[in-house]
PDB file of N, CA and C in Angstrom:
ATOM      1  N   UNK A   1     109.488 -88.935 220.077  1.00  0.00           N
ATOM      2  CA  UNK A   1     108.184 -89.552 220.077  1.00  0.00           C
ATOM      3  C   UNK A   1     108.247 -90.802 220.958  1.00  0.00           C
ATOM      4  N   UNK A   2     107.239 -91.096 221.611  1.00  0.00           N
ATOM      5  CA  UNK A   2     107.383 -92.008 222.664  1.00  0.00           C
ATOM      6  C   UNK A   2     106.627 -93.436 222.016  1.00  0.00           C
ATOM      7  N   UNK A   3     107.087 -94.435 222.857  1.00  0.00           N
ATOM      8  CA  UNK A   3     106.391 -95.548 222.081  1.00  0.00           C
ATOM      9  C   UNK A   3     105.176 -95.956 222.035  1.00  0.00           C
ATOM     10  N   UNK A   4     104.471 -95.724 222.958  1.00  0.00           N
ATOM     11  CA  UNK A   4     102.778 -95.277 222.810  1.00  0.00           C
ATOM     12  C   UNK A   4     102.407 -94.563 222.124  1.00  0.00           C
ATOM     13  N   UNK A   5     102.992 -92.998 221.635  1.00  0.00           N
ATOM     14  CA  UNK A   5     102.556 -92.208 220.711  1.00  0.00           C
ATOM     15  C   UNK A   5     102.746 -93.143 219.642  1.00  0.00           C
ATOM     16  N   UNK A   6     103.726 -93.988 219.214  1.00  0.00           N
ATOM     17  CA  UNK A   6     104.045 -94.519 218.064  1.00  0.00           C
ATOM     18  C   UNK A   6     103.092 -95.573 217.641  1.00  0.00           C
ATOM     19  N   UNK A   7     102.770 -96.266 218.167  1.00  0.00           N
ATOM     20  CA  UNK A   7     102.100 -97.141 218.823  1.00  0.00           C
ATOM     21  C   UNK A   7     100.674 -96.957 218.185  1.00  0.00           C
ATOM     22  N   UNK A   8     100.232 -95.887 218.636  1.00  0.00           N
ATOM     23  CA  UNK A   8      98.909 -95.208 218.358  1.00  0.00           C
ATOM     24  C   UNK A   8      99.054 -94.548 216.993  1.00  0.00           C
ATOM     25  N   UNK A   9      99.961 -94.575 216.407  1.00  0.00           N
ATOM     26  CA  UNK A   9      99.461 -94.103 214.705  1.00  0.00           C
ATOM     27  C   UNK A   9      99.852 -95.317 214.001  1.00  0.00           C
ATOM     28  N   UNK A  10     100.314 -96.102 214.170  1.00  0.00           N
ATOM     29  CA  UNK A  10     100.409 -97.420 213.647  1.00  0.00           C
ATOM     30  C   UNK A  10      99.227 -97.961 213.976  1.00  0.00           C
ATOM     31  N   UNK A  11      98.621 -98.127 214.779  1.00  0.00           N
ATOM     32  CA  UNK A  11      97.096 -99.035 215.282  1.00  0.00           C
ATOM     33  C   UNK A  11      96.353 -98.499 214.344  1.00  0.00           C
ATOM     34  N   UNK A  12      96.295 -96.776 214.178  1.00  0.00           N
ATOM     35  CA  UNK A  12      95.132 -95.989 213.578  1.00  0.00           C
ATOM     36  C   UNK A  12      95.322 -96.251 211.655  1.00  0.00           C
ATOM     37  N   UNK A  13      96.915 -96.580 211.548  1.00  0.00           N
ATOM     38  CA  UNK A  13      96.862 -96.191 210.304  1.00  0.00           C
ATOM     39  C   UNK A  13      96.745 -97.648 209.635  1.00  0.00           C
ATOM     40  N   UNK A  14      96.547 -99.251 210.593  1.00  0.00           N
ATOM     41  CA  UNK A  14      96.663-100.132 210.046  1.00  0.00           C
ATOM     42  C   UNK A  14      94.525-100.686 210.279  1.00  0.00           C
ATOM     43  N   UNK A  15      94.163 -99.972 211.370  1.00  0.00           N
ATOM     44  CA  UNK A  15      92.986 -99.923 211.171  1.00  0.00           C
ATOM     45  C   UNK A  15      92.122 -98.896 210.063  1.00  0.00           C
ATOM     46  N   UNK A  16      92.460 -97.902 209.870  1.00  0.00           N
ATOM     47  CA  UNK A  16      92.336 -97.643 208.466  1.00  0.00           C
ATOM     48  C   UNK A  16      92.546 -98.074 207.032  1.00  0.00           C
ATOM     49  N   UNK A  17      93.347 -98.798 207.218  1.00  0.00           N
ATOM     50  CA  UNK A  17      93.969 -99.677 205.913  1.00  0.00           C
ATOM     51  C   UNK A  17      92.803-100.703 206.023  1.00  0.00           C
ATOM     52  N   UNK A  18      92.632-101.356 206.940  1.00  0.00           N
ATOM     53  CA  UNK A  18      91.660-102.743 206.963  1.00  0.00           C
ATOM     54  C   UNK A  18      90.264-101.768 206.431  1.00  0.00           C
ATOM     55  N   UNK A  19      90.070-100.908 206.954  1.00  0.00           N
ATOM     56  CA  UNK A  19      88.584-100.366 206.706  1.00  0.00           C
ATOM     57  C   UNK A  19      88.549 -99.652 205.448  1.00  0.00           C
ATOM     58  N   UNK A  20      89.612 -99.571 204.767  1.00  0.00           N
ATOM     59  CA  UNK A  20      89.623 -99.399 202.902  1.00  0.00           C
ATOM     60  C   UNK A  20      89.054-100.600 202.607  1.00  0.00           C
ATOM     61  N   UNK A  21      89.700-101.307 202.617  1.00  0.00           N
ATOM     62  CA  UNK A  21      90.131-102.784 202.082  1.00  0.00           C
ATOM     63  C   UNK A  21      88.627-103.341 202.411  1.00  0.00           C
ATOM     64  N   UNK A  22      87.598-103.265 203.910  1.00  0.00           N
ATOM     65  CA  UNK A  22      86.350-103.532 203.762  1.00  0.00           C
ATOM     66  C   UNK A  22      85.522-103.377 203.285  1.00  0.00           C
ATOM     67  N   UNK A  23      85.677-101.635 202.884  1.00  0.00           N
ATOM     68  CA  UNK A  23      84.938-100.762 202.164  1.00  0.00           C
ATOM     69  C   UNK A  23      84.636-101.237 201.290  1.00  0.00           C
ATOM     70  N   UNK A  24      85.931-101.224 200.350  1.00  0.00           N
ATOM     71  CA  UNK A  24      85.715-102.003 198.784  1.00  0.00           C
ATOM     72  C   UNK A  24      85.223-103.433 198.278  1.00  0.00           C
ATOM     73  N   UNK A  25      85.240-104.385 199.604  1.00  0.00           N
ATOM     74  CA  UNK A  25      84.489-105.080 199.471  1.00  0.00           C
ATOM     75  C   UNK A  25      83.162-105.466 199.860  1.00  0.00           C
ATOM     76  N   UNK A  26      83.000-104.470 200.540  1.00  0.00           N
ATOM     77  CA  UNK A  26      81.417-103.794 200.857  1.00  0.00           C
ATOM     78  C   UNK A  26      81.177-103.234 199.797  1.00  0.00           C
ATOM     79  N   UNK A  27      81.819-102.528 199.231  1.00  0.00           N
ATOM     80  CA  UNK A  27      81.046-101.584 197.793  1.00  0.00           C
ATOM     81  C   UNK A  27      81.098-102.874 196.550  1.00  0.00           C
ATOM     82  N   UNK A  28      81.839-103.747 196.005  1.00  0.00           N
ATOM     83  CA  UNK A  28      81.342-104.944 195.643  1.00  0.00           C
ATOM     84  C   UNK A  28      80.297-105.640 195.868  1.00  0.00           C
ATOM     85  N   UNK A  29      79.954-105.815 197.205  1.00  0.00           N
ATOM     86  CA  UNK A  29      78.566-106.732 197.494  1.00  0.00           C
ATOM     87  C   UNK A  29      77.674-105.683 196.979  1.00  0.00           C
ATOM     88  N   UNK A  30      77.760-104.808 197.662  1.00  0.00           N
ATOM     89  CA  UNK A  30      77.049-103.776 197.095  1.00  0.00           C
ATOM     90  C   UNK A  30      76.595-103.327 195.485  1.00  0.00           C
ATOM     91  N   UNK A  31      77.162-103.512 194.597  1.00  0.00           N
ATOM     92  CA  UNK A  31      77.186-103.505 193.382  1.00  0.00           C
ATOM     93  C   UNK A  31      76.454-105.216 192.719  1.00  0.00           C
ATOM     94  N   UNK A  32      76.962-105.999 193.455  1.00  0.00           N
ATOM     95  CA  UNK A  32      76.380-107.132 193.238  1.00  0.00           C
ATOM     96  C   UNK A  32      74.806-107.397 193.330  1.00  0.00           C
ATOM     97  N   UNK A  33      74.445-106.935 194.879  1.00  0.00           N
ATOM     98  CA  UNK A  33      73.349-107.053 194.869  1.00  0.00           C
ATOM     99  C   UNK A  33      72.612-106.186 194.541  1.00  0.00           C
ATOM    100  N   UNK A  34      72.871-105.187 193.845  1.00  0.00           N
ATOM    101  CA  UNK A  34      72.205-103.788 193.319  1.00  0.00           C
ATOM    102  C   UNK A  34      71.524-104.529 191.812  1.00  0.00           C
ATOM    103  N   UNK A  35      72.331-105.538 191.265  1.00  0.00           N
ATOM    104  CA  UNK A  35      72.294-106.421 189.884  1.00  0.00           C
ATOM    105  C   UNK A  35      71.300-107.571 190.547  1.00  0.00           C
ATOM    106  N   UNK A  36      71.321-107.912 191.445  1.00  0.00           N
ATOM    107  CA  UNK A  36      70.026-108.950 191.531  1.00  0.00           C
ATOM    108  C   UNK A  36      69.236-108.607 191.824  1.00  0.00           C
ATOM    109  N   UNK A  37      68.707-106.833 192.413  1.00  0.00           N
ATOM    110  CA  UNK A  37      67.918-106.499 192.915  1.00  0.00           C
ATOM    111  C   UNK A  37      67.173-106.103 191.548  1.00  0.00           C
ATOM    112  N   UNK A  38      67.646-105.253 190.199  1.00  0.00           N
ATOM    113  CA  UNK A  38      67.841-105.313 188.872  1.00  0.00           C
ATOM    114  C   UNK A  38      66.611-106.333 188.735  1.00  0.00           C
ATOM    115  N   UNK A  39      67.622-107.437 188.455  1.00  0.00           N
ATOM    116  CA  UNK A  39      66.854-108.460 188.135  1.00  0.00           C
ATOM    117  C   UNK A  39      65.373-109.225 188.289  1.00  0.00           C
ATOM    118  N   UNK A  40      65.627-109.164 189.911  1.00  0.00           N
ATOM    119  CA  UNK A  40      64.869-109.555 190.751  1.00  0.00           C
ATOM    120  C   UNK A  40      62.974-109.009 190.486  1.00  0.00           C
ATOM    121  N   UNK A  41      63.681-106.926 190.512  1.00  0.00           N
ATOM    122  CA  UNK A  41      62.352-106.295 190.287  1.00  0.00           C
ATOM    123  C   UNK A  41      61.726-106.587 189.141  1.00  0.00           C
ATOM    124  N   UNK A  42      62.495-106.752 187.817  1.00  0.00           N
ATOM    125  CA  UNK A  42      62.423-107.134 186.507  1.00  0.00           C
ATOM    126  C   UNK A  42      61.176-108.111 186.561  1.00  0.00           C
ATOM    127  N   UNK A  43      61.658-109.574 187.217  1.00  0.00           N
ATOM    128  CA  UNK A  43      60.987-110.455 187.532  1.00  0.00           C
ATOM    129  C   UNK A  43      59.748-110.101 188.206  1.00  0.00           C
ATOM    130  N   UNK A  44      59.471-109.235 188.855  1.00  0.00           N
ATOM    131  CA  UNK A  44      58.024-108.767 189.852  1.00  0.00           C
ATOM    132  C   UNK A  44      57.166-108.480 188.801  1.00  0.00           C
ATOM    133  N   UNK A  45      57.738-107.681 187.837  1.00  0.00           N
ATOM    134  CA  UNK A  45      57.042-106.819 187.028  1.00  0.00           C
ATOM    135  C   UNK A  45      56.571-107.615 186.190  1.00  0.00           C
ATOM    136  N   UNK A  46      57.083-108.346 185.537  1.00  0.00           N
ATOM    137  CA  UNK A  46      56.806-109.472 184.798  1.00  0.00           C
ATOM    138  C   UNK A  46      55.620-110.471 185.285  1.00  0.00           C
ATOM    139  N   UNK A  47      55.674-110.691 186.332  1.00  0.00           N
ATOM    140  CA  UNK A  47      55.028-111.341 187.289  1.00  0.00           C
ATOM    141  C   UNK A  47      53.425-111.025 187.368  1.00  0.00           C
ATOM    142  N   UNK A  48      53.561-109.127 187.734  1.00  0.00           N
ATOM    143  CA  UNK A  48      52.579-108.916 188.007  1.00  0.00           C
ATOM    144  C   UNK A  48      51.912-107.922 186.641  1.00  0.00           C
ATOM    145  N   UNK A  49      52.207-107.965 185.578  1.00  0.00           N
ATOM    146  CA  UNK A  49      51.892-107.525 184.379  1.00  0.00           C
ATOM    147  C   UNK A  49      50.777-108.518 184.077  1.00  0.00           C
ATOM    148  N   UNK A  50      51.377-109.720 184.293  1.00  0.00           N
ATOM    149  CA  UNK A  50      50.569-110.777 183.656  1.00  0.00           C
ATOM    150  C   UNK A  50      51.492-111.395 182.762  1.00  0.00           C
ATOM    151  N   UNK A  51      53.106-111.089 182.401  1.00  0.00           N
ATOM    152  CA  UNK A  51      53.588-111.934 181.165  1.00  0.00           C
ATOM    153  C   UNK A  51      53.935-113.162 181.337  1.00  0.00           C
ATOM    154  N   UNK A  52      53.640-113.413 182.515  1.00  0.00           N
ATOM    155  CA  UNK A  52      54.209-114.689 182.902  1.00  0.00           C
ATOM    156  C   UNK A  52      52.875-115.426 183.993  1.00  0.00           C
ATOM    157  N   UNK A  53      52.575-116.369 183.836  1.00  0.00           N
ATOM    158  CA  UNK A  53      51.305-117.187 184.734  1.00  0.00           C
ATOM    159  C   UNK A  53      52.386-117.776 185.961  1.00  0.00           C
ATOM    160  N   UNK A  54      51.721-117.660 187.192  1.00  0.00           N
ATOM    161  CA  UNK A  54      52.310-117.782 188.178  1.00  0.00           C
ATOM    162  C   UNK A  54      51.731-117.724 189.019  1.00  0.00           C
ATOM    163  N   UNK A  55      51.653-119.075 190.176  1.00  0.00           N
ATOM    164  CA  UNK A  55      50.831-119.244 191.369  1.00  0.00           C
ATOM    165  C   UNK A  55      50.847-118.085 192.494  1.00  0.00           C
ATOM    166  N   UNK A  56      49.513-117.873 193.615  1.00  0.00           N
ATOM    167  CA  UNK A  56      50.232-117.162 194.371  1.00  0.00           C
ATOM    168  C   UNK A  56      51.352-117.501 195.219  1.00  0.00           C
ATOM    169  N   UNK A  57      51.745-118.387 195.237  1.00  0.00           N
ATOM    170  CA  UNK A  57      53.392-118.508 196.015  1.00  0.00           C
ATOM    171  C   UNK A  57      54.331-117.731 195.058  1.00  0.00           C
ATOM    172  N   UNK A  58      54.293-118.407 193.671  1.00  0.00           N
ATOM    173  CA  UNK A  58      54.962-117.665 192.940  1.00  0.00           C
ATOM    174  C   UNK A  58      55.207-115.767 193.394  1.00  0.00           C
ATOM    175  N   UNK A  59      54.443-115.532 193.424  1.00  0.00           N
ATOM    176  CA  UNK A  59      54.312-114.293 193.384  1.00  0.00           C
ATOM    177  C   UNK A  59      54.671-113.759 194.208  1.00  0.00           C
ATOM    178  N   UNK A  60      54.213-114.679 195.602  1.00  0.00           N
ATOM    179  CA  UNK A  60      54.808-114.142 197.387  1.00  0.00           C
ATOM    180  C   UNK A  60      56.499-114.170 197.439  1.00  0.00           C
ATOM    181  N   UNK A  61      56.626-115.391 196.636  1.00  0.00           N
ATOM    182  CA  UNK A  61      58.474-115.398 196.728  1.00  0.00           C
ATOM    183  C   UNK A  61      59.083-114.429 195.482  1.00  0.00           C
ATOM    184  N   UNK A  62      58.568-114.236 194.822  1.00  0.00           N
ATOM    185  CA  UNK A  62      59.346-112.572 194.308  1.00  0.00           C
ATOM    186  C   UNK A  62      59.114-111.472 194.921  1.00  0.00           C
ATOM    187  N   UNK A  63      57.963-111.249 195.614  1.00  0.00           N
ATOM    188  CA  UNK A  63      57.862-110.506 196.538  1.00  0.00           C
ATOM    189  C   UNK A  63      58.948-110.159 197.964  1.00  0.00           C
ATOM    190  N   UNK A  64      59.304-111.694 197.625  1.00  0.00           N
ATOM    191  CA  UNK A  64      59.897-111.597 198.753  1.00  0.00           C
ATOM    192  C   UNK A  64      61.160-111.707 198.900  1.00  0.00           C
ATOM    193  N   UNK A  65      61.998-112.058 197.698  1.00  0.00           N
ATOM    194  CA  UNK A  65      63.167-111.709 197.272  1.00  0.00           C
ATOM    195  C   UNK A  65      63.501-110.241 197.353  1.00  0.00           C
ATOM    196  N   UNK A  66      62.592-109.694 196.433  1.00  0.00           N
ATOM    197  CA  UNK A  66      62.540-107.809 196.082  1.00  0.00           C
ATOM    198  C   UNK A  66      62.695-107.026 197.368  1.00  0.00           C
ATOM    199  N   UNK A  67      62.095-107.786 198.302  1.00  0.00           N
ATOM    200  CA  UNK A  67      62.349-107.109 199.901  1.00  0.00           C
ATOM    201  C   UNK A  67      63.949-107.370 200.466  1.00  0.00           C
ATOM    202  N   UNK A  68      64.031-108.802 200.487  1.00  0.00           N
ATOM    203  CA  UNK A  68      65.523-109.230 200.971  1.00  0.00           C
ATOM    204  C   UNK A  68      66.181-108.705 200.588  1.00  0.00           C
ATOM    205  N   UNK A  69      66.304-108.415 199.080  1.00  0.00           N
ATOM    206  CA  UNK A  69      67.449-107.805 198.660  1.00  0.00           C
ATOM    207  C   UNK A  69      67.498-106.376 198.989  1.00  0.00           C
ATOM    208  N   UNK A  70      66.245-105.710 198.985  1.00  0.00           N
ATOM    209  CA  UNK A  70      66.450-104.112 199.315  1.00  0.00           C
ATOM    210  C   UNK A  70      67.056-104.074 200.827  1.00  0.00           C
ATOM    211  N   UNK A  71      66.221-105.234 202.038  1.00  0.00           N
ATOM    212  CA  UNK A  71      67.077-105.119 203.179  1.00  0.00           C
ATOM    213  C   UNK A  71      68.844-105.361 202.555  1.00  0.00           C
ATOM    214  N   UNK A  72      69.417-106.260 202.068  1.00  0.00           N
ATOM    215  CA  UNK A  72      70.613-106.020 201.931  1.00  0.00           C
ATOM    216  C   UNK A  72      71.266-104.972 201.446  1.00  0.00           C
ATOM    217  N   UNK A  73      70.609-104.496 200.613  1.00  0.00           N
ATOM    218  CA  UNK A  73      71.053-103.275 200.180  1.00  0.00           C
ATOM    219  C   UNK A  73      71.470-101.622 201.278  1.00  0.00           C
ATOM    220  N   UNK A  74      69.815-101.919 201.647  1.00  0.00           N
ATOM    221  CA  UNK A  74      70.042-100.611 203.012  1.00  0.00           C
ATOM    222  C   UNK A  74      71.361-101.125 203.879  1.00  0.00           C
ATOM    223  N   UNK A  75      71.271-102.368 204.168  1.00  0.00           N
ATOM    224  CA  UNK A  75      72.471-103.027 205.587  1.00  0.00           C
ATOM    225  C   UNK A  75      73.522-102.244 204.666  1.00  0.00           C
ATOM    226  N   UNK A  76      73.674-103.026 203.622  1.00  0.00           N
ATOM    227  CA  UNK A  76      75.005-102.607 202.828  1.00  0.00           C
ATOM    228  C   UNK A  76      75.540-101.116 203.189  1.00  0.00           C
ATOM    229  N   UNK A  77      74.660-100.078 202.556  1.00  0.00           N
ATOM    230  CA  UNK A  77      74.705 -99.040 202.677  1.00  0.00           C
ATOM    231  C   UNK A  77      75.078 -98.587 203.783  1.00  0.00           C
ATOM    232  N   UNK A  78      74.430 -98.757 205.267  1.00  0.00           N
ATOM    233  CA  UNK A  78      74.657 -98.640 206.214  1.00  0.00           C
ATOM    234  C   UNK A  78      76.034 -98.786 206.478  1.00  0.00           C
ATOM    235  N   UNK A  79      76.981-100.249 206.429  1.00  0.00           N
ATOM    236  CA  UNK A  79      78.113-100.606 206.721  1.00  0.00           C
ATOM    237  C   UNK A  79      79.203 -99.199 206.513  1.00  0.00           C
ATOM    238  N   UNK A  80      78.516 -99.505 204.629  1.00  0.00           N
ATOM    239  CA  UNK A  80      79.675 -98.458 203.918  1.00  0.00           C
ATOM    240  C   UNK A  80      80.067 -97.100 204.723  1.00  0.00           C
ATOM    241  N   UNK A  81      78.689 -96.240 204.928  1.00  0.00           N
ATOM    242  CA  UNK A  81      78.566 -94.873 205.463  1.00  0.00           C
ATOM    243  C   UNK A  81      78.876 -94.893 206.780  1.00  0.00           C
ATOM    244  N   UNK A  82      78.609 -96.044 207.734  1.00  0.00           N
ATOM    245  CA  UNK A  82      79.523 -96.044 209.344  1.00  0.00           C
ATOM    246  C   UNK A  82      80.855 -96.330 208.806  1.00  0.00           C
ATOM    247  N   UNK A  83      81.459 -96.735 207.701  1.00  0.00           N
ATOM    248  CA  UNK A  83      82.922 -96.795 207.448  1.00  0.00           C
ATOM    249  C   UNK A  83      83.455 -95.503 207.522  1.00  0.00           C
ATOM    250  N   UNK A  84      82.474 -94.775 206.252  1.00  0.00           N
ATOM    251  CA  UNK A  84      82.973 -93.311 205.573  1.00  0.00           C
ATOM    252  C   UNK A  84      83.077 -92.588 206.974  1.00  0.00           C
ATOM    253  N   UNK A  85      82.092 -92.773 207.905  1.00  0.00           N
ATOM    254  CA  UNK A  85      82.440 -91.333 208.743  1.00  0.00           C
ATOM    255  C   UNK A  85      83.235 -91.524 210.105  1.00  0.00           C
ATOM    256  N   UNK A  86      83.297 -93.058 210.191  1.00  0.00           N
ATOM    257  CA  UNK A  86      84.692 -93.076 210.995  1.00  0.00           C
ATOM    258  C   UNK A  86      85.867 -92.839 210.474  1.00  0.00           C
ATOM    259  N   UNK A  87      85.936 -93.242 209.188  1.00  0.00           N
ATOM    260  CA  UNK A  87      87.584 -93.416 208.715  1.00  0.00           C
ATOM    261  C   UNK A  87      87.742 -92.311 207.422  1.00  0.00           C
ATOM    262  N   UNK A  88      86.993 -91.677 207.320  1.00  0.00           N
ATOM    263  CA  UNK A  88      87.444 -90.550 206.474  1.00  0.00           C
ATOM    264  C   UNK A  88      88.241 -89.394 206.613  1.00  0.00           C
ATOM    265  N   UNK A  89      88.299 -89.244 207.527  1.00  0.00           N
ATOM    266  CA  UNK A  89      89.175 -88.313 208.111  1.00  0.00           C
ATOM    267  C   UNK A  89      90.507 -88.852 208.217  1.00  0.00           C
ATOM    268  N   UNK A  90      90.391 -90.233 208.250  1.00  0.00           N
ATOM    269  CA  UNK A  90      92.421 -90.764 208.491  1.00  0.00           C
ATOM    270  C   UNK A  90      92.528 -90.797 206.909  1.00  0.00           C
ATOM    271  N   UNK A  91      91.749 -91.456 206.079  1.00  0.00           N
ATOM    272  CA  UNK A  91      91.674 -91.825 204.743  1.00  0.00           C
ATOM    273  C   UNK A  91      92.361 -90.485 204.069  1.00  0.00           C
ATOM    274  N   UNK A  92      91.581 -89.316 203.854  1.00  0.00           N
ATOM    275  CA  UNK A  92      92.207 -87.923 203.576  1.00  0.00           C
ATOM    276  C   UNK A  92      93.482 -87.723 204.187  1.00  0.00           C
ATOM    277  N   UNK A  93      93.666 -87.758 205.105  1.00  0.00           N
ATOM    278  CA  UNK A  93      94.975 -87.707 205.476  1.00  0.00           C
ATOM    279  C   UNK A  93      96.331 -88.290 204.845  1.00  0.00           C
ATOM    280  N   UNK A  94      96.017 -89.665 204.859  1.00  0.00           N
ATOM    281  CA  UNK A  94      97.002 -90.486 204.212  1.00  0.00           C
ATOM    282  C   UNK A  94      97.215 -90.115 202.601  1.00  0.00           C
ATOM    283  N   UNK A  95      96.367 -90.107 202.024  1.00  0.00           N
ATOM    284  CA  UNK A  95      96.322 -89.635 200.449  1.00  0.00           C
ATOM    285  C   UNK A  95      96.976 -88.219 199.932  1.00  0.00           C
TER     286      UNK A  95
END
């Protein structure tokens, strides 16, 4: 085996290692903000039930949380699944 061949599964198998290791802390944020998003909607509903009196700002900034967080959520998602389908194939391998 030549040292470039060598070379090249060490690069692949230590860039795979990093992109576990992101994953899971992508799937953490992910889980995190899945719980404030939880929350967050909780709060809308509340909001707009009537159980709670609340200006219209009030209302625009839960509104507008409930959005932020769903954008983080999709980004999130996104990250994870460009992880999965670059590095799944080395991932299976190694295991």
């Amino acid at each position: 085996m030549t040292v470039e061949a060598r070379w090249s599964q060490l690069a692949q198998a230590a860039d795979a290692s990093q992109a576990a290791y992101f994953r899971g802390t992508l799937a953490d944020e992910r889980q995190a903000v899945a719980t404030d998003l939880a929350g967050a909607r909780d709060r809308l509903d509340a909001l707009t039930e009537g159980e709670q009196v609340v200006g219209l700002r009030g209302m625009s900034r839960a509104r507008f949380k409930v959005r932020e967080l769903e954008n983080d959520l999709r980004e999130l998602n996104r990250l994870i699944g460009a992880l999965d389908r670059r590095f799944a194939a080395l991932w299976s391998v190694e295991r």
